[in-house]
C-alpha atoms as a PDB file:
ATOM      1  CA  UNK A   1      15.772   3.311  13.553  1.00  0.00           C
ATOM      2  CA  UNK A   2      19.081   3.640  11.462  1.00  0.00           C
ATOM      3  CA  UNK A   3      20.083   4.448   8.180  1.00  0.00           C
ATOM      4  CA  UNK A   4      22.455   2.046   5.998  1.00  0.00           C
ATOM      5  CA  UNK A   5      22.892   2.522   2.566  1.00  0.00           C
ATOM      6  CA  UNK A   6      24.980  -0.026  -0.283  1.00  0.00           C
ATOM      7  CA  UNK A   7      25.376   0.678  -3.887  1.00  0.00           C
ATOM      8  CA  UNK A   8      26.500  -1.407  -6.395  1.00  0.00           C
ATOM      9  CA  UNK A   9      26.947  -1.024 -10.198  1.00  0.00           C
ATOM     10  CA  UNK A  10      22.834  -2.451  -9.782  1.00  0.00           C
ATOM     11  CA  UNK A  11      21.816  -1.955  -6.455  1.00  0.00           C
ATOM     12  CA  UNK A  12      20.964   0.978  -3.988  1.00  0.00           C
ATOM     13  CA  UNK A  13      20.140  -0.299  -0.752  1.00  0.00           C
ATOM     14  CA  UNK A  14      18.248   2.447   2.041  1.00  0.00           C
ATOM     15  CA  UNK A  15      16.970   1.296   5.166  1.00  0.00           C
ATOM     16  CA  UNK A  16      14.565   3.618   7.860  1.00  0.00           C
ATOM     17  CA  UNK A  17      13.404   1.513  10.440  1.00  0.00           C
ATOM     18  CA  UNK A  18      10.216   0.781   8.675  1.00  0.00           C
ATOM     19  CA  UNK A  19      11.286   1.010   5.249  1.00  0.00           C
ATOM     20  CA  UNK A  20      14.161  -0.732   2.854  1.00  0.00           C
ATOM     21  CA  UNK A  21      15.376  -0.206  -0.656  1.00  0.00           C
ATOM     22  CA  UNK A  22      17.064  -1.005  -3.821  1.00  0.00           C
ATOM     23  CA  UNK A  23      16.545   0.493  -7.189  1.00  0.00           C
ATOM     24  CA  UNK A  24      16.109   3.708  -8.620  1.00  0.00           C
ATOM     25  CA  UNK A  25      12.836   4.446  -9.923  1.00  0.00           C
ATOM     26  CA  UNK A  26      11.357   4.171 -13.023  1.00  0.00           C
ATOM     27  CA  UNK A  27       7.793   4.217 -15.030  1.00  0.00           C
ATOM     28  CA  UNK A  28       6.917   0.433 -14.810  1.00  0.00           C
ATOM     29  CA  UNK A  29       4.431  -1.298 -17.540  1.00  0.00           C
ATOM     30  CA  UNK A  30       0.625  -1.553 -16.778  1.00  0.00           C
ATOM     31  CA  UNK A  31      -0.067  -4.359 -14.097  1.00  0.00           C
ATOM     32  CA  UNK A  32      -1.755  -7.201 -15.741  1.00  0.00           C
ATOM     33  CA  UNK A  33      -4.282  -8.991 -13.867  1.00  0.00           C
ATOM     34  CA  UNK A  34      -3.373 -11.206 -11.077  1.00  0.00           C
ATOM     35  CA  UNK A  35      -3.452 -15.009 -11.627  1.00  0.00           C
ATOM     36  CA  UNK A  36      -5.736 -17.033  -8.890  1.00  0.00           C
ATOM     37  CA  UNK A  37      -3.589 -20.087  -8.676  1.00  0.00           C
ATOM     38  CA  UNK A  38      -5.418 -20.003  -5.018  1.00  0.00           C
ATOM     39  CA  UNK A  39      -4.635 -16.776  -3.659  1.00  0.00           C
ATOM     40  CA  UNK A  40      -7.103 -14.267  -2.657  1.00  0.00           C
ATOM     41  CA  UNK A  41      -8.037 -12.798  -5.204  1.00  0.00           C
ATOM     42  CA  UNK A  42     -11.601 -11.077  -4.986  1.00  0.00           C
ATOM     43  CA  UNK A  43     -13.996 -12.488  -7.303  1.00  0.00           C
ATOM     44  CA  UNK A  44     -15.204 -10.916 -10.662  1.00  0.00           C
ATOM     45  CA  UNK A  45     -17.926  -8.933 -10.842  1.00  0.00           C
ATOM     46  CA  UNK A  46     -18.797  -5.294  -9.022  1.00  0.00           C
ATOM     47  CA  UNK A  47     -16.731  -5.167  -5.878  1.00  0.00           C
ATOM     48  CA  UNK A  48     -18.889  -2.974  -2.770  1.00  0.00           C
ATOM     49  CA  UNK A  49     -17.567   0.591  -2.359  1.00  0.00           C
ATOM     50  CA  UNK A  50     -15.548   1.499   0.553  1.00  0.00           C
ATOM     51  CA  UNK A  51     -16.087   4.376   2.752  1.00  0.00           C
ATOM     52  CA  UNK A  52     -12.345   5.144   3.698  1.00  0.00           C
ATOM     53  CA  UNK A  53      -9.211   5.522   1.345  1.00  0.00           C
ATOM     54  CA  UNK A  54      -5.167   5.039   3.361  1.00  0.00           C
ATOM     55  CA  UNK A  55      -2.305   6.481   1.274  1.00  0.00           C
ATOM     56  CA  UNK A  56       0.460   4.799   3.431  1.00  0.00           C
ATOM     57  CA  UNK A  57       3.991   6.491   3.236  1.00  0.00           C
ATOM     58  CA  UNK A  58       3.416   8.519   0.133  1.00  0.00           C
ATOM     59  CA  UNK A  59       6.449  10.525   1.041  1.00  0.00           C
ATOM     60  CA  UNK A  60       9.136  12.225  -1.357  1.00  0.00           C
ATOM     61  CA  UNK A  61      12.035   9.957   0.166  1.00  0.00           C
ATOM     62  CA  UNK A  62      10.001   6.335  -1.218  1.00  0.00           C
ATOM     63  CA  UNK A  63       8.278   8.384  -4.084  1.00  0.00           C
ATOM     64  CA  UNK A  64      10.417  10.604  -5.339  1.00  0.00           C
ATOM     65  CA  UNK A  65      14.493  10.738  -6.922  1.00  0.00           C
ATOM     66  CA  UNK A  66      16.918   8.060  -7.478  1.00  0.00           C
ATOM     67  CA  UNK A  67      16.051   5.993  -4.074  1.00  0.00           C
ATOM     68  CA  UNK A  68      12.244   5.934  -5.234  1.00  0.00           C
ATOM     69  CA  UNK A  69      10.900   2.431  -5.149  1.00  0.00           C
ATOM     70  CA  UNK A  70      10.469   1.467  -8.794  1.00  0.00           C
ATOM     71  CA  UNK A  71       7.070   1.184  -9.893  1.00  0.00           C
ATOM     72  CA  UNK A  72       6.829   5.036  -7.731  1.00  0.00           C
ATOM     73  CA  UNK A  73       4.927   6.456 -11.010  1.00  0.00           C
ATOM     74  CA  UNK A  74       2.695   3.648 -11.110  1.00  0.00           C
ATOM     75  CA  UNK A  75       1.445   4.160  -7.727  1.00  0.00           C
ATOM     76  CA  UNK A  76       1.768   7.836  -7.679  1.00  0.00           C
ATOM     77  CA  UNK A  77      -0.480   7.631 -10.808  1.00  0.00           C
ATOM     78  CA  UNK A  78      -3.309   4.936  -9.000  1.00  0.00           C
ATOM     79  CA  UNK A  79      -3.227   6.706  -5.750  1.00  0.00           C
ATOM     80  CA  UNK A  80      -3.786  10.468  -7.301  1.00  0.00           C
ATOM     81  CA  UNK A  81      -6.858   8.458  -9.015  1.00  0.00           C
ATOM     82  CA  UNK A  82      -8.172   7.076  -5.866  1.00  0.00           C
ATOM     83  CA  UNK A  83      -7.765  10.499  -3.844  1.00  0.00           C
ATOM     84  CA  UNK A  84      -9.822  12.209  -6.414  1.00  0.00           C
ATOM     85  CA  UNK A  85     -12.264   9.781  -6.587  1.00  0.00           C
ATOM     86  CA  UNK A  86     -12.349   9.204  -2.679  1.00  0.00           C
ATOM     87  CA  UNK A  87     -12.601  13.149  -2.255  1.00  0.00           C
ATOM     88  CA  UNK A  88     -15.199  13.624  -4.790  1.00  0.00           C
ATOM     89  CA  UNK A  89     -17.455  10.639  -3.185  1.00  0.00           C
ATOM     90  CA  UNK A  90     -17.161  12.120   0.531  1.00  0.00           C
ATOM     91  CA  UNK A  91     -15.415   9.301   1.742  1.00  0.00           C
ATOM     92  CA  UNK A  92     -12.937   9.827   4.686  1.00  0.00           C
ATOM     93  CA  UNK A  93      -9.363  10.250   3.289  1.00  0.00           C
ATOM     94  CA  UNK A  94      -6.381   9.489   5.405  1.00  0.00           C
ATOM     95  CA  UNK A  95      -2.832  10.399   4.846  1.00  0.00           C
ATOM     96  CA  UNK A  96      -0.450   8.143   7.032  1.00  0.00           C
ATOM     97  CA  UNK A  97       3.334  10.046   7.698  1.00  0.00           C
ATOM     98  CA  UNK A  98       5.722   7.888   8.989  1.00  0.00           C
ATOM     99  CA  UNK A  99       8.808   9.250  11.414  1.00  0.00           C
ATOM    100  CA  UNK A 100      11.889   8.199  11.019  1.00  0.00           C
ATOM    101  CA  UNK A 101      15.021   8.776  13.511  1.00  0.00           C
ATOM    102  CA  UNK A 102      17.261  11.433  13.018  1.00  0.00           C
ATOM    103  CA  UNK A 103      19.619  11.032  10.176  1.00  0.00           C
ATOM    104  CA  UNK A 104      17.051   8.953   8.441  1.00  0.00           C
ATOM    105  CA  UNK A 105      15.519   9.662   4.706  1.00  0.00           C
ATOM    106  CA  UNK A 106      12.083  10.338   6.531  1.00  0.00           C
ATOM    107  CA  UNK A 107      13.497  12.081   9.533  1.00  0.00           C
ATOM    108  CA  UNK A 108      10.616  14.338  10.450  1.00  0.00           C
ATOM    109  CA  UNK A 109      10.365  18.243   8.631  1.00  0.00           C
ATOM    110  CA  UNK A 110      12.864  17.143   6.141  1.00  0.00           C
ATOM    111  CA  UNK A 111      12.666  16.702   2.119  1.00  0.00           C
ATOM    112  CA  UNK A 112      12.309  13.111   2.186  1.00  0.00           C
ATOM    113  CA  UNK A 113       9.609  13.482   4.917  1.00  0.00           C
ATOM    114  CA  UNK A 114       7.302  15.417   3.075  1.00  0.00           C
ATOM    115  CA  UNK A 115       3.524  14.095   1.543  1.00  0.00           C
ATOM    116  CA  UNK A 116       3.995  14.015  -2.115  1.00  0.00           C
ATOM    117  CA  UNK A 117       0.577  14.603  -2.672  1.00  0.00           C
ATOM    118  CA  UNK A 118      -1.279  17.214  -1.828  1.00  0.00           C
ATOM    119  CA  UNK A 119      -3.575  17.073   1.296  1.00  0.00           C
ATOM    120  CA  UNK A 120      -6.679  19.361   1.852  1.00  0.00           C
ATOM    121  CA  UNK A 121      -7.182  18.994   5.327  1.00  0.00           C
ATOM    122  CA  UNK A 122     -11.029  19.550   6.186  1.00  0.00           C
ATOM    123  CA  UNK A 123     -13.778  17.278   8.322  1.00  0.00           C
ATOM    124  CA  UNK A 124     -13.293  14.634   6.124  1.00  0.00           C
ATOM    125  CA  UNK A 125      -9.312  14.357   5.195  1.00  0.00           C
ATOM    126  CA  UNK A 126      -6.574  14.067   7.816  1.00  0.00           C
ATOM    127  CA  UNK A 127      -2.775  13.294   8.312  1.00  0.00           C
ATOM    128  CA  UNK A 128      -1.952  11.044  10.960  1.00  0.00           C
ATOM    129  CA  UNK A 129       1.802  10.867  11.764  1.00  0.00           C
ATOM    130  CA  UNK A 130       3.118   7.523  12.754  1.00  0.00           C
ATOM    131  CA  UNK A 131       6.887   5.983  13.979  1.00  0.00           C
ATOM    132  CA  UNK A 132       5.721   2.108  13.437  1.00  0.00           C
ATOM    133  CA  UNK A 133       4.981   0.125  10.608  1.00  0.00           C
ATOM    134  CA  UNK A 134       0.988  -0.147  11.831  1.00  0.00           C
ATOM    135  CA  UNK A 135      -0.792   2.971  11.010  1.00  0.00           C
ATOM    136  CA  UNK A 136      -2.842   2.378  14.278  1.00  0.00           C
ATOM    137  CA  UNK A 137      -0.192   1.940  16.899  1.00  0.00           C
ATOM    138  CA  UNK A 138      -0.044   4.429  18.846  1.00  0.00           C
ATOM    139  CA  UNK A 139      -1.701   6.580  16.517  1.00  0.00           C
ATOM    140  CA  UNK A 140      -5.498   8.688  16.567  1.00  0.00           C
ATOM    141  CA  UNK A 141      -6.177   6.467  13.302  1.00  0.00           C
ATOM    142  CA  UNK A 142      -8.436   3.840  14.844  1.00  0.00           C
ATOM    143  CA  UNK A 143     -10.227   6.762  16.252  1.00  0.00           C
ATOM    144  CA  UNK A 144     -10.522   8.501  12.771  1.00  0.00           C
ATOM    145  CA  UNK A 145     -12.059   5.812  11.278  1.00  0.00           C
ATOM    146  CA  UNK A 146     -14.165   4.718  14.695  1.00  0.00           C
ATOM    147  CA  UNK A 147     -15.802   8.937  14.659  1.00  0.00           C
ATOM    148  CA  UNK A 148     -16.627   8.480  10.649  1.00  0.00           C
ATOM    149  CA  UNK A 149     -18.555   5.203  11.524  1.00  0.00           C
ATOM    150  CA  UNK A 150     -16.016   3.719   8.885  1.00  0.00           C
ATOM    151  CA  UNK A 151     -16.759   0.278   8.243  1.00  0.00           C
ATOM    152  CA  UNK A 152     -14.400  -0.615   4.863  1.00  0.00           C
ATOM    153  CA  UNK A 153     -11.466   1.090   3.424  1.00  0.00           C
ATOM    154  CA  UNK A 154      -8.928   0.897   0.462  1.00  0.00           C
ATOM    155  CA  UNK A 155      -5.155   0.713   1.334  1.00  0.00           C
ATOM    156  CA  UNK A 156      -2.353   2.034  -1.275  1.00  0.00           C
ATOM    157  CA  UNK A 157       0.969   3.515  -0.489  1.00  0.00           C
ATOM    158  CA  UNK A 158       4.470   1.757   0.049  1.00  0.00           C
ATOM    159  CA  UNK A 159       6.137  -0.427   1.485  1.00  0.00           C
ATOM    160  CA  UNK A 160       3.971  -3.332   0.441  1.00  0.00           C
ATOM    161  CA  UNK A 161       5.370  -6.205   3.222  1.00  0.00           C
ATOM    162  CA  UNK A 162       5.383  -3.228   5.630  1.00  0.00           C
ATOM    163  CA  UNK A 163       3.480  -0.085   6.726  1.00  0.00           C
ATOM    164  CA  UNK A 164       1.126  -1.314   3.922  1.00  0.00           C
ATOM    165  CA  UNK A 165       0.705  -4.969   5.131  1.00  0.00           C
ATOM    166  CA  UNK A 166       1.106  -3.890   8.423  1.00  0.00           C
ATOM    167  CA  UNK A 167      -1.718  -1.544   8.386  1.00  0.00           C
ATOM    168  CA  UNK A 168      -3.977  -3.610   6.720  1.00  0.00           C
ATOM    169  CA  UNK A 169      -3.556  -7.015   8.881  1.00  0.00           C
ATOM    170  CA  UNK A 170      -4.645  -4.458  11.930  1.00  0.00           C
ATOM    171  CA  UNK A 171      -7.685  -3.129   9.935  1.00  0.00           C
ATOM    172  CA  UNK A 172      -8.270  -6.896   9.465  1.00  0.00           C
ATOM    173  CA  UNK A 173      -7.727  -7.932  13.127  1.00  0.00           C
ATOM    174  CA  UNK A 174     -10.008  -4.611  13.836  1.00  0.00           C
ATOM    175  CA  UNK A 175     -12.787  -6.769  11.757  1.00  0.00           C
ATOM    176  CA  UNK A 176     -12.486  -3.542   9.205  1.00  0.00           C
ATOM    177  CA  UNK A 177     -13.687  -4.895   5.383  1.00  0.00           C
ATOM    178  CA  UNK A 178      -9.881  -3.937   3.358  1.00  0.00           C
ATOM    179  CA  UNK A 179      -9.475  -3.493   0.062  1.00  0.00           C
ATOM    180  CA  UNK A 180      -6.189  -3.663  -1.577  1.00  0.00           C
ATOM    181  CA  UNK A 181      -5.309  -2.794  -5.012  1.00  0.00           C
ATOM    182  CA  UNK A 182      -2.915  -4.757  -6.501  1.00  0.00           C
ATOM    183  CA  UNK A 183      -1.784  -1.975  -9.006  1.00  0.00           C
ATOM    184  CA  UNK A 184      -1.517   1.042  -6.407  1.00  0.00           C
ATOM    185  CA  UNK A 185       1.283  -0.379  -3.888  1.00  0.00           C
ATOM    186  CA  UNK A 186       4.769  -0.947  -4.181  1.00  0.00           C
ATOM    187  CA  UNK A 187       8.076  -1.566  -2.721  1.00  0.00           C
ATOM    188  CA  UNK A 188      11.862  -2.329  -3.591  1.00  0.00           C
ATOM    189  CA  UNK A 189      13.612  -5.158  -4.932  1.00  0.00           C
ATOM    190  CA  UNK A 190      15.150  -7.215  -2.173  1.00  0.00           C
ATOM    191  CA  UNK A 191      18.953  -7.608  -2.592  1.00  0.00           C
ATOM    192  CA  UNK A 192      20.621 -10.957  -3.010  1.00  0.00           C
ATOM    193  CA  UNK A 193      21.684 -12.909  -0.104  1.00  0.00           C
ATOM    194  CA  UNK A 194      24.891 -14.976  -0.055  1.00  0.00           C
ATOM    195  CA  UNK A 195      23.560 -18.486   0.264  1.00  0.00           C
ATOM    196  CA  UNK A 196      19.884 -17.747   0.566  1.00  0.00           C
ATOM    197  CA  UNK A 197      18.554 -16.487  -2.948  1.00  0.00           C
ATOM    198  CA  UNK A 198      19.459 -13.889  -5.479  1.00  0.00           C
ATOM    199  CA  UNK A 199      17.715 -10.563  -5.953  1.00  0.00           C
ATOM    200  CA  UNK A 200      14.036 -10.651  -5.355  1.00  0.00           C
ATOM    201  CA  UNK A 201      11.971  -8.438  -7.728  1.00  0.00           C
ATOM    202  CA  UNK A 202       9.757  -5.898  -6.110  1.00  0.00           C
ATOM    203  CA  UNK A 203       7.013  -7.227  -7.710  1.00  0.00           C
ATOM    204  CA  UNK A 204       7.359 -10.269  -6.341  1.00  0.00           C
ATOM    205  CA  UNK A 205       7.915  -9.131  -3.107  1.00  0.00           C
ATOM    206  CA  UNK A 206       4.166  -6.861  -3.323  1.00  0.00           C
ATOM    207  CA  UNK A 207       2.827 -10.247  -4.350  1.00  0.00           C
ATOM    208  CA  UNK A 208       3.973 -12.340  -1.404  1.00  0.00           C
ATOM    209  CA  UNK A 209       3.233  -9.254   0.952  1.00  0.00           C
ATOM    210  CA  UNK A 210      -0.643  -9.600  -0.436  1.00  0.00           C
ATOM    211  CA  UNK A 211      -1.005 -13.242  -0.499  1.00  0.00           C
ATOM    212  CA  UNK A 212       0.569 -13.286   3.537  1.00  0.00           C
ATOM    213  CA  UNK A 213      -2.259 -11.216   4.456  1.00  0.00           C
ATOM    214  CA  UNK A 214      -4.561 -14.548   3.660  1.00  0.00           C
ATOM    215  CA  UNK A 215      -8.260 -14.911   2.580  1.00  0.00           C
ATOM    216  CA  UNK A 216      -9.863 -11.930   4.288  1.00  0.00           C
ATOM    217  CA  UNK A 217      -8.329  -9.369   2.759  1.00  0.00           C
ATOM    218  CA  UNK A 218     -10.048  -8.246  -0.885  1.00  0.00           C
ATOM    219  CA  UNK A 219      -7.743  -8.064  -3.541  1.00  0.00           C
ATOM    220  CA  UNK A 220      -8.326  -6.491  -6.535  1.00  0.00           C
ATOM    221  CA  UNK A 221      -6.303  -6.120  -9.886  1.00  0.00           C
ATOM    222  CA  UNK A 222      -6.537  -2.388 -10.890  1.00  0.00           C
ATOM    223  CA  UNK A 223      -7.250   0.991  -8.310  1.00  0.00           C
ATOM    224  CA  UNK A 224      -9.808   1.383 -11.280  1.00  0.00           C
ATOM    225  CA  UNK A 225     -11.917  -1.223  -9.800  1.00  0.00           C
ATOM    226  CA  UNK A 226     -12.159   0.505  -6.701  1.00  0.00           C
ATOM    227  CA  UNK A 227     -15.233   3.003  -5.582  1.00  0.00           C
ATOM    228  CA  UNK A 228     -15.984   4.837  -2.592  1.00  0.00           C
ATOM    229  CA  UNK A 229     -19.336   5.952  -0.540  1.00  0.00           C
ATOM    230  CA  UNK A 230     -20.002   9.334   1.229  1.00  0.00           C
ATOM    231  CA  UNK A 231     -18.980   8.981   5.565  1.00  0.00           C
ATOM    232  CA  UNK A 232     -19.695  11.228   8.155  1.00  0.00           C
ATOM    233  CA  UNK A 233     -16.836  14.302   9.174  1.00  0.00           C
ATOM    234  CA  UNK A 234     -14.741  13.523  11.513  1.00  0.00           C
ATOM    235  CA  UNK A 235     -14.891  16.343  14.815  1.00  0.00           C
ATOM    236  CA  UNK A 236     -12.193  18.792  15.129  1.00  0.00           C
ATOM    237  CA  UNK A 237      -8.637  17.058  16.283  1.00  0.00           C
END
C-alpha cells in the first residue's frame, strides 16, 4: 500500500491502500431519511436487535484533523451512541484496526493508527487488527463472532465503499443478518476526473456504497433506530 497525497485550493487527496480522501472535516447537518426510490431500504416499523456492533476504521488518521473524512463528527457522534448502547446491552463489540504500509497515515503504532474511541477490552469487546479492506480476511473476526454464537450485527465506521462495504458483503456472503446505519458511516468526496465526471460528494458516494450491497443488507436511516441483545463472552484470545 502507498501513500499519495494532492491538494488543491479545494481538494486534499490521501490514499492508504484501503482508504482514499479529499476534504477536511467538518460537523455535517443531521441525515434526513433516505428516499426508497427502490433501494433497500428496511421497512418502517421496529427493526430486530442485533447481537454484535463493528466500528470499522475508527482511527485518528480518517477521524480526526484536517484529512478527516467530512461528516467525521457525525459518525464519531452515532458510533459513541451505538458503543454505549451495544456495551450496556451485552452485545459483542468489535473494534476493526486496519494496517497500513510504512509511510502510510495508518502505518501501525503511529498517531493516525490509533482507535479514536476508547476500547474496554473484556469477554465481550475486542480489537481485531486487519491489512485488507474485509474485516474477516485473514483475520480471528469470523471466529469472534462464530464463539459468541453471533447471528446479526450493526456495521459503522469509514470508508463506506470500502472496509465498511467490504466487511459487510462478507458478513452477508457468511449468511450473517447486517445492519447498516445510514447516518453512522462515512467517507470522502471523490475528486474530479478529466473526462469522466466532476467531484463526487461523499454523501453520494456512502449512498452508492449502500445501495451496491443489494437487497439483503438492512438499511436503516438513523444509528437511533438501532438496538442490541445480550451474546455470550468470547474465550480468552
Amino acid at each position: 500500500m502507498t501513500t499519495t497525497s494532492t491538494t488543491t485550493s479545494t481538494t486534499t487527496s490521501t490514499t492508504t491502500g484501503t482508504h482514499a480522501g479529499t476534504q477536511p472535516g467538518g460537523t455535517a447537518p443531521e441525515t434526513p431519511a433516505v428516499a426508497a426510490t427502490g433501494a433497500p431500504i428496511h421497512p418502517t416499523g421496529p427493526l430486530l436487535p442485533v447481537d454484535a456492533l463493528l466500528l470499522v476504521d475508527l482511527q485518528s488518521a480518517f477521524v480526526a484533523g484536517d484529512e478527516a473524512v467530512p461528516d467525521a463528527a457525525r459518525v464519531l457522534d452515532r458510533s459513541r451512541d451505538l458503543l454505549a448502547r451495544a456495551r450496556a446491552a451485552g452485545a459483542l463489540v468489535v473494534h476493526l484496526q486496519n494496517d497500513g504500509e510504512p509511510g502510510t497515515v495508518d502505518e501501525p503504532h503511529t498517531p493516525g493508527w490509533e482507535l479514536h474511541l476508547p476500547v474496554e477490552p473484556g469477554p465481550r469487546e475486542a480489537v481485531v487488527r486487519k491489512t485488507e479492506d474485509d474485516g474477516f480476511e485473514d483475520t480471528e473476526l469470523g471466529a469472534l463472532l462464530a464463539d459468541a454464537d453471533v447471528q446479526s450485527l450493526a456495521i459503522c465506521g469509514v470508508l463506506s465503499e470500502m472496509c465498511v462495504a467490504a466487511t459487510a458483503r462478507t458478513a452477508l456472503d457468511r449468511d450473517f443478518r447486517v445492519v447498516l446505519p445510514h447516518d453512522a458511516h462515512a467517507t470522502y468526496d471523490i475528486p474530479a476526473a478529466p473526462g469522466i465526471s466532476d467531484v463526487v460528494p461523499a454523501a453520494m458516494s456512502s449512498r452508492a456504497a449502500e445501495w451496491a450491497l443489494g437487497d439483503e443488507v438492512e438499511i436503516v436511516a438513523r444509528a437511533t433506530d438501532v438496538t442490541f441483545t445480550r451474546t455470550a463472552p468470547h474465550p480468552e484470545r
